[in-house]
N, C-alpha and C. Protein backbone atom coordinates (compact mmCIF):
# COMPACT_ATOMS: atom_id res chain seq x y z
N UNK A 1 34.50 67.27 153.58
CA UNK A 1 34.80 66.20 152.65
C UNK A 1 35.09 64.92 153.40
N UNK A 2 34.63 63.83 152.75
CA UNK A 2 35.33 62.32 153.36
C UNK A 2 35.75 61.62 152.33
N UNK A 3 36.54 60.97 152.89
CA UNK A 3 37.27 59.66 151.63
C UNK A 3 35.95 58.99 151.12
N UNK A 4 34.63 58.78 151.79
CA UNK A 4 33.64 58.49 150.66
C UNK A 4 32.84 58.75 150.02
N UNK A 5 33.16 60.15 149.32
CA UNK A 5 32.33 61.09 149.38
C UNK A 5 31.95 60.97 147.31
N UNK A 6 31.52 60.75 146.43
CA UNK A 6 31.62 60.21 145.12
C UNK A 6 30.61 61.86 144.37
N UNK A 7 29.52 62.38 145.25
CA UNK A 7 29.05 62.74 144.49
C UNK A 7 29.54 64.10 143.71
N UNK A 8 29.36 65.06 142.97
CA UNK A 8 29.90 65.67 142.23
C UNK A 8 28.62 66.95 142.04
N UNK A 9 29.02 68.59 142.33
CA UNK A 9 27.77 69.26 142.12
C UNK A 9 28.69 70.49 141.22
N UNK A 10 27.68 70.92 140.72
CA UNK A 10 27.80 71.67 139.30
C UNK A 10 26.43 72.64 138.86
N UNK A 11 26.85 73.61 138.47
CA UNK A 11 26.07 74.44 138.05
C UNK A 11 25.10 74.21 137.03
N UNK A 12 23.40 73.91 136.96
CA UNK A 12 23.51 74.08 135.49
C UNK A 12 23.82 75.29 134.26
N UNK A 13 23.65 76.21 135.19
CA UNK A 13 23.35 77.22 134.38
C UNK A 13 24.98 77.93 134.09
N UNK A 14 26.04 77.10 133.78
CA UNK A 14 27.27 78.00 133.95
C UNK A 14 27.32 78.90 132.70
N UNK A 15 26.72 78.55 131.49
CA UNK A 15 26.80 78.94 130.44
C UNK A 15 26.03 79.93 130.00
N UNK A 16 24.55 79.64 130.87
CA UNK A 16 23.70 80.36 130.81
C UNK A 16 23.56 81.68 131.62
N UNK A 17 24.46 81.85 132.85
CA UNK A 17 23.71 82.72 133.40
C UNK A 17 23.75 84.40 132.94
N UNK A 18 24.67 84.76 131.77
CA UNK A 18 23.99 86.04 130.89
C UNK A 18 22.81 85.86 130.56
N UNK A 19 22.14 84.72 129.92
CA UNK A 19 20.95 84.73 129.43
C UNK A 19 19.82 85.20 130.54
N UNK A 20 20.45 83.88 131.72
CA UNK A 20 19.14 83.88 132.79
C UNK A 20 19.33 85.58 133.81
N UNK A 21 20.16 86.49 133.81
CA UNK A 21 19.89 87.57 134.20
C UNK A 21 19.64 88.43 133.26
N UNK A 22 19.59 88.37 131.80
CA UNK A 22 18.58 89.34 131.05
C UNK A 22 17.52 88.95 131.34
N UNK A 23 17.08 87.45 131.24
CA UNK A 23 15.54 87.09 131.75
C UNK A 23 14.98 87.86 132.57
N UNK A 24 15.50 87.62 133.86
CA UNK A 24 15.11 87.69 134.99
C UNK A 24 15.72 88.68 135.50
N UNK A 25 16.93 89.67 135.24
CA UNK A 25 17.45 91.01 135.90
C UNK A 25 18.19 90.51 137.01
N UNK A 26 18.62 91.85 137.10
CA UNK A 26 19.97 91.95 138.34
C UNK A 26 19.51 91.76 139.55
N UNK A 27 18.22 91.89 139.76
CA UNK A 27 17.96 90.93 141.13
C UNK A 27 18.52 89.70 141.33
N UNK A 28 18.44 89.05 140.17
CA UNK A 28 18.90 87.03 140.10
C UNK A 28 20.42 86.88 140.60
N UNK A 29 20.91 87.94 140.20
CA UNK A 29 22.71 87.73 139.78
C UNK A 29 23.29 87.50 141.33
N UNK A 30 22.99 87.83 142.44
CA UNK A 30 23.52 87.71 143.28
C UNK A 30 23.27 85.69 144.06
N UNK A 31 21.77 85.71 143.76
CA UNK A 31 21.48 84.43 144.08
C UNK A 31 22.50 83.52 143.43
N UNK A 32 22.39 83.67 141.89
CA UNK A 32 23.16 82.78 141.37
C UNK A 32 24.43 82.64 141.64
N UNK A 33 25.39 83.78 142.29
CA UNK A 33 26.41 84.26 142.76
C UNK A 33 26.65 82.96 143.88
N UNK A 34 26.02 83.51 144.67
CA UNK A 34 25.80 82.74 146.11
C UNK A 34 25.95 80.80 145.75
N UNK A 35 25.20 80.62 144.92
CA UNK A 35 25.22 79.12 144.65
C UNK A 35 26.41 78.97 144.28
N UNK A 36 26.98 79.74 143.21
CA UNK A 36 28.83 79.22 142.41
C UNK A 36 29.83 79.24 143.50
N UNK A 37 29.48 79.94 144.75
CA UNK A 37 30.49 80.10 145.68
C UNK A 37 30.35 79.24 146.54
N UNK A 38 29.05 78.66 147.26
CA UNK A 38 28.97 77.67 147.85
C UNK A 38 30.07 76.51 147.35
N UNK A 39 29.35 76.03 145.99
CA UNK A 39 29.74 74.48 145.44
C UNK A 39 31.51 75.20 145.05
N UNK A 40 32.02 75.94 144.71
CA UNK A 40 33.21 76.33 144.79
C UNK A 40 33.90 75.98 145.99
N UNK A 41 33.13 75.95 147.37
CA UNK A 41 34.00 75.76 148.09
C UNK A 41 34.56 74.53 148.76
């Protein structure tokens, strides 16, 4: 982080991602996993 740091990242899919792993199956769930924990940190 820096004091000029403005931008802001976010999931789109926070709402979605029950939907998008019936889509697409339990293969997806970990990827998407991986991204919420990144920007979490």
């Amino acid at each position: 982080m820096t004091a000029r740091t403005t931008a802001h990242l976010a999931t789109a899919l926070d709402d979605y991602s029950k939907e998008l792993v019936g889509a697409r199956g339990e293969e997806c769930a970990p990827y998407y996993q991986s991204v919420v924990t990144a920007i979490d940190r």
